[in-house]
PDB file of N, CA and C in Angstrom:
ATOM      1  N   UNK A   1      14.830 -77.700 -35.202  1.00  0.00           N
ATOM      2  CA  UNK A   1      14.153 -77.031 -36.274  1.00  0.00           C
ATOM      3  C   UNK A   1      13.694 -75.666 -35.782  1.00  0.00           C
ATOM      4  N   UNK A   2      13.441 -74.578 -36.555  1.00  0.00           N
ATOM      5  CA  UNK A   2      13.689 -73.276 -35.972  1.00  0.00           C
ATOM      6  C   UNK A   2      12.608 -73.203 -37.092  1.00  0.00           C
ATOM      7  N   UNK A   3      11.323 -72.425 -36.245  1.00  0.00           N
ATOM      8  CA  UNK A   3      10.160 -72.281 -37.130  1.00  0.00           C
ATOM      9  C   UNK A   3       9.833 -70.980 -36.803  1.00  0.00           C
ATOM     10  N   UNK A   4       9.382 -70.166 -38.196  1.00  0.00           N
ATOM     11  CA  UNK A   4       8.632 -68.861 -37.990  1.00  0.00           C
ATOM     12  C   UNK A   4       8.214 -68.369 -37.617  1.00  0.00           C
ATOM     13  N   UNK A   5       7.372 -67.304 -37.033  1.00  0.00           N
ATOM     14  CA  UNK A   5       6.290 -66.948 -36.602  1.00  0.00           C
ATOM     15  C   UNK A   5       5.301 -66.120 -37.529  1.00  0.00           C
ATOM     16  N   UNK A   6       4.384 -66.820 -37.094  1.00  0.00           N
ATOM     17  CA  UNK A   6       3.049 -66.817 -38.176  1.00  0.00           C
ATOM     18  C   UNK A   6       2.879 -65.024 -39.004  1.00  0.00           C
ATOM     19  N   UNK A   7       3.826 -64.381 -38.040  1.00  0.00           N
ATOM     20  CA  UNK A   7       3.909 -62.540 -38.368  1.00  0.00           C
ATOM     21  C   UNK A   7       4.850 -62.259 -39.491  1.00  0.00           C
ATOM     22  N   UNK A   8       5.676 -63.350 -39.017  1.00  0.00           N
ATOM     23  CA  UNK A   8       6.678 -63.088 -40.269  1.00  0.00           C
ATOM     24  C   UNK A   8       6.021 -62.963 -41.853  1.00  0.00           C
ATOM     25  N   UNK A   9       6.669 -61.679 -42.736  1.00  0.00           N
ATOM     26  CA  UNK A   9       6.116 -61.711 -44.027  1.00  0.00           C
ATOM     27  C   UNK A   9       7.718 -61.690 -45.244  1.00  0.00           C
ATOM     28  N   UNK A  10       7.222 -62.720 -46.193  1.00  0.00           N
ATOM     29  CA  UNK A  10       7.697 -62.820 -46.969  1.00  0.00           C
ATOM     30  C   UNK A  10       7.902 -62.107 -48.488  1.00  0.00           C
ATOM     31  N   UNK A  11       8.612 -61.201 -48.439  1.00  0.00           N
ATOM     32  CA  UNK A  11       8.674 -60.246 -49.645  1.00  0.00           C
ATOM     33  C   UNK A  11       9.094 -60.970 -50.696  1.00  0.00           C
ATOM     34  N   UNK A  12       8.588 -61.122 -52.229  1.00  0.00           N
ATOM     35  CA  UNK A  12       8.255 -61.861 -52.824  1.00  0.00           C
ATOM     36  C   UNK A  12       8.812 -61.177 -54.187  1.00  0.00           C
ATOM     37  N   UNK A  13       9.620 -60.977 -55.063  1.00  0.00           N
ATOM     38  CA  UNK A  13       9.723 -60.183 -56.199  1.00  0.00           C
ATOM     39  C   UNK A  13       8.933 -60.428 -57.323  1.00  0.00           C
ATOM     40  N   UNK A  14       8.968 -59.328 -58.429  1.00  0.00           N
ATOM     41  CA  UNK A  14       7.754 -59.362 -59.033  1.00  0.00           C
ATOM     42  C   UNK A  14       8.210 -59.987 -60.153  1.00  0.00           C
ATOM     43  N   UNK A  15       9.676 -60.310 -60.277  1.00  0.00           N
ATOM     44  CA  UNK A  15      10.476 -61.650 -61.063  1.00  0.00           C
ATOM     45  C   UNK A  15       9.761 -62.996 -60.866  1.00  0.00           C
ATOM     46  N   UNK A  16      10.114 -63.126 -59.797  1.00  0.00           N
ATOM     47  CA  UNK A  16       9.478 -64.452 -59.127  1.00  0.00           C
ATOM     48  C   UNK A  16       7.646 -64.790 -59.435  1.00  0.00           C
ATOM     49  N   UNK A  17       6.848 -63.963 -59.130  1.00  0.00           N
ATOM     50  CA  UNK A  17       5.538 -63.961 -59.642  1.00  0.00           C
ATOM     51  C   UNK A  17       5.275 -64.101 -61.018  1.00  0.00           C
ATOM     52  N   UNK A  18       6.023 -63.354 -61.485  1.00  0.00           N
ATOM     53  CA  UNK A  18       6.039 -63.215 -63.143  1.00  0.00           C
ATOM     54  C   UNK A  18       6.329 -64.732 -63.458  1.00  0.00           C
ATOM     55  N   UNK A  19       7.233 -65.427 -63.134  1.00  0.00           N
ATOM     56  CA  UNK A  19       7.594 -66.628 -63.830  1.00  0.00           C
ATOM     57  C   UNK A  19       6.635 -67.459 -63.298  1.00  0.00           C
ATOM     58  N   UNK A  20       5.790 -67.682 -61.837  1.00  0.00           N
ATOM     59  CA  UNK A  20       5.619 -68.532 -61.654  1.00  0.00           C
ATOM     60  C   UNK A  20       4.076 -68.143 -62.713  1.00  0.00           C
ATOM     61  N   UNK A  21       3.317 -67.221 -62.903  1.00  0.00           N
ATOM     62  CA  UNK A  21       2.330 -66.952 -63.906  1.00  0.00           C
ATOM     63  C   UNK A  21       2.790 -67.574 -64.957  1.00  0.00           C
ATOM     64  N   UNK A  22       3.395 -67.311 -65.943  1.00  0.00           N
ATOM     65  CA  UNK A  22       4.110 -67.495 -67.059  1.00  0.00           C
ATOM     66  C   UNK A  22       4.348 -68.937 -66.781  1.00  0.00           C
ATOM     67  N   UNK A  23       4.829 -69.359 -66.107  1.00  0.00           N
ATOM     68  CA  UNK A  23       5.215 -71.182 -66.207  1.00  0.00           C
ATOM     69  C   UNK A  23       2.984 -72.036 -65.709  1.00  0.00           C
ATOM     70  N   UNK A  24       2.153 -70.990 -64.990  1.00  0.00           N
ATOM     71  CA  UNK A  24       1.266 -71.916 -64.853  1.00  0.00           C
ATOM     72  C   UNK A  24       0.458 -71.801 -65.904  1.00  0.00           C
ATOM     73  N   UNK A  25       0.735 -70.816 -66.514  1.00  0.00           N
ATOM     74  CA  UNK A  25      -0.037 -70.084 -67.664  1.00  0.00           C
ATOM     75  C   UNK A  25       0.175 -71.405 -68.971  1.00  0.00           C
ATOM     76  N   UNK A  26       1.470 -71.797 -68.896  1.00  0.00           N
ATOM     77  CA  UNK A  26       1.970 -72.471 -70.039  1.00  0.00           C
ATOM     78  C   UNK A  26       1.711 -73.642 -69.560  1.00  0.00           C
ATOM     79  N   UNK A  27       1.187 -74.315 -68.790  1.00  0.00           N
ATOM     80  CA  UNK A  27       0.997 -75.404 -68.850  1.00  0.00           C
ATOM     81  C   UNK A  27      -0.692 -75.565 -69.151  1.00  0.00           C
ATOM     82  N   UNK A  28      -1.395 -74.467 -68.854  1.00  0.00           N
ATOM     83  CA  UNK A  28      -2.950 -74.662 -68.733  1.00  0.00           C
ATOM     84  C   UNK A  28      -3.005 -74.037 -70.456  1.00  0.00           C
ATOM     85  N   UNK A  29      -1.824 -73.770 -71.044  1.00  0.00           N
ATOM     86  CA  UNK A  29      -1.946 -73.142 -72.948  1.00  0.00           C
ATOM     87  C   UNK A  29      -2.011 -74.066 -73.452  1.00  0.00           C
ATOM     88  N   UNK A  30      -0.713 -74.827 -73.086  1.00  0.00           N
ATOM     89  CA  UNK A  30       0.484 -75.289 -73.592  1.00  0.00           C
ATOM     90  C   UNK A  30       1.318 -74.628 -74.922  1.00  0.00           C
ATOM     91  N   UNK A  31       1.405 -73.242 -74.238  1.00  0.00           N
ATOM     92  CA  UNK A  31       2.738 -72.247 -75.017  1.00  0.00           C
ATOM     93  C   UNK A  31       3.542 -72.349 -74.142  1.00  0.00           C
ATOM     94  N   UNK A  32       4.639 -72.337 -74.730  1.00  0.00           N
ATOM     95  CA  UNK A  32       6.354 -71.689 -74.391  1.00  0.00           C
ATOM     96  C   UNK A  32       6.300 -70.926 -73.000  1.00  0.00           C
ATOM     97  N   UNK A  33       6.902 -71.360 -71.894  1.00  0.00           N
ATOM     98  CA  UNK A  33       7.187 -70.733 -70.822  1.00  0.00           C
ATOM     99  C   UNK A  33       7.515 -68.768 -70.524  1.00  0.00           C
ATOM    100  N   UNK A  34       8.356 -68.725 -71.993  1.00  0.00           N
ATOM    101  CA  UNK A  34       9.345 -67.762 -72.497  1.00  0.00           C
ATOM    102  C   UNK A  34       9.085 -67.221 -72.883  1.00  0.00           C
ATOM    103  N   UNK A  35       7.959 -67.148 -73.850  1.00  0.00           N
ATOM    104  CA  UNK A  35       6.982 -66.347 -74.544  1.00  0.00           C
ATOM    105  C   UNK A  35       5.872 -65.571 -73.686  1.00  0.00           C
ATOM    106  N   UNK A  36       5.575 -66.446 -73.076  1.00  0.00           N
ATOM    107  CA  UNK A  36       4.576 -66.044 -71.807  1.00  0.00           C
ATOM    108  C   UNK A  36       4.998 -64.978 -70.672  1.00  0.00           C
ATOM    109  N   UNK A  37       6.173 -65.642 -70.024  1.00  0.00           N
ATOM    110  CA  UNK A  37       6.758 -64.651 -69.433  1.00  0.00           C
ATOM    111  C   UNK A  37       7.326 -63.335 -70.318  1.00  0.00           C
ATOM    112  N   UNK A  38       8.103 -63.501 -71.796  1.00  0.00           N
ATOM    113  CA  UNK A  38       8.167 -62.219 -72.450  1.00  0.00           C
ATOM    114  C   UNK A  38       6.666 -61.135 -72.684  1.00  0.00           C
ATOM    115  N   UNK A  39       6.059 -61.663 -73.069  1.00  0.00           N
ATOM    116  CA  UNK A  39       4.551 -61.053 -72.925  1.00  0.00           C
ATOM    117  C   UNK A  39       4.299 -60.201 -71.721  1.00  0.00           C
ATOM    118  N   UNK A  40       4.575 -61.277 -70.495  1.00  0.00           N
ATOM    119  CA  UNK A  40       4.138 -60.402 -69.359  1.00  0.00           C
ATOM    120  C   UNK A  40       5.680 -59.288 -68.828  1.00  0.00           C
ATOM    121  N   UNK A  41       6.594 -59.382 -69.573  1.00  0.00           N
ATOM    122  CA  UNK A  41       7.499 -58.206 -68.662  1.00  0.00           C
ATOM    123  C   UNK A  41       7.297 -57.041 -69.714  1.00  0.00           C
ATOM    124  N   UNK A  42       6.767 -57.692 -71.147  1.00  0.00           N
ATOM    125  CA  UNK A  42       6.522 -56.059 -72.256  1.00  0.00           C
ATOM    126  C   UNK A  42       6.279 -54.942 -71.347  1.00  0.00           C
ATOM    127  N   UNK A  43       4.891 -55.377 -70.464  1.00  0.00           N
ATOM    128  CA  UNK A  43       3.936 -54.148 -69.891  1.00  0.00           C
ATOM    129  C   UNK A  43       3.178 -53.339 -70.808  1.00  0.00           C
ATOM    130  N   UNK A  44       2.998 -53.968 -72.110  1.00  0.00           N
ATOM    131  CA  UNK A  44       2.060 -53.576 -72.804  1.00  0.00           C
ATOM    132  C   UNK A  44       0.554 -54.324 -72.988  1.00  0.00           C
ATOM    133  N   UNK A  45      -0.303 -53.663 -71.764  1.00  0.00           N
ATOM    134  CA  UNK A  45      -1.372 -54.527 -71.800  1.00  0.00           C
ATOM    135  C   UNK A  45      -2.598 -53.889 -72.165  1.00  0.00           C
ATOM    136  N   UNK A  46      -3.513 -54.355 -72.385  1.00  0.00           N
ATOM    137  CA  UNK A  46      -5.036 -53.280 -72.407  1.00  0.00           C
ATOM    138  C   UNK A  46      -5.383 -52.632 -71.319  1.00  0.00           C
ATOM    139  N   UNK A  47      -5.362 -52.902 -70.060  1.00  0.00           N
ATOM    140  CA  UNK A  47      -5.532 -52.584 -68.483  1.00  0.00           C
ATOM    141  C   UNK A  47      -4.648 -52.229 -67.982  1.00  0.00           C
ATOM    142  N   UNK A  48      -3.827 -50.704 -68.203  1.00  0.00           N
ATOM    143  CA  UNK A  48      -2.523 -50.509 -67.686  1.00  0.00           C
ATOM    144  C   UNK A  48      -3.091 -49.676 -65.876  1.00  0.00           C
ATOM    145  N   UNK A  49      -4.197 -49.678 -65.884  1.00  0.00           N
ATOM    146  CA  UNK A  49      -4.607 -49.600 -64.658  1.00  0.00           C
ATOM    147  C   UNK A  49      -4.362 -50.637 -63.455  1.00  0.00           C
ATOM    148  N   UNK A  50      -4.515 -51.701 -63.844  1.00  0.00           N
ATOM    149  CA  UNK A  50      -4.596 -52.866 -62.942  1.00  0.00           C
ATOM    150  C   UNK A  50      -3.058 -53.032 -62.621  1.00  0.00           C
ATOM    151  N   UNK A  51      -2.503 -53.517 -61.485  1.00  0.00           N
ATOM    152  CA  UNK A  51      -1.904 -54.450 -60.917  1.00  0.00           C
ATOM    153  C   UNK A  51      -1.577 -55.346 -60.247  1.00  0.00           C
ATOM    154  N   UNK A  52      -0.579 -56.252 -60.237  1.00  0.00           N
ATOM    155  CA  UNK A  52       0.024 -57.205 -59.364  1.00  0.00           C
ATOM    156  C   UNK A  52      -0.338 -56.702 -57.998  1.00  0.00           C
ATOM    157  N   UNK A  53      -1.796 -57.872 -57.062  1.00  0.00           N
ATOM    158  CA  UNK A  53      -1.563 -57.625 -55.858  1.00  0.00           C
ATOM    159  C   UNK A  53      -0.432 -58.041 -55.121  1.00  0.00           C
ATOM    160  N   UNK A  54       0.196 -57.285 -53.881  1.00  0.00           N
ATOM    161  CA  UNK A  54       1.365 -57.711 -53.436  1.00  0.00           C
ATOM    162  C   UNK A  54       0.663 -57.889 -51.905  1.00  0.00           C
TER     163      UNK A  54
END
């Protein structure tokens, strides 16, 4: 088994974040996965200041 080192960093796309929001989002709604995630790639939000920490 060939294990990491704790330095190693994992670059993460903002696809990937997006869905996993959108899928936890929809389970704590219970709306549509699809809807949720469409919502969040609009980029039409009230806080166009804020972003995704990376």
């Amino acid at each position: 088994m060939v294990r990491k080192t704790p330095t190693d960093k994992v670059t993460v796309s903002r696809e990937r974040i997006v869905r996993a929001v959108a899928s936890s989002s929809a389970i704590e709604t219970g709306e549509r996965t699809a809807v949720i995630e469409k919502r969040l790639k609009s980029r039409s939000r009230r806080h166009t200041e804020l972003t995704l920490a990376f």
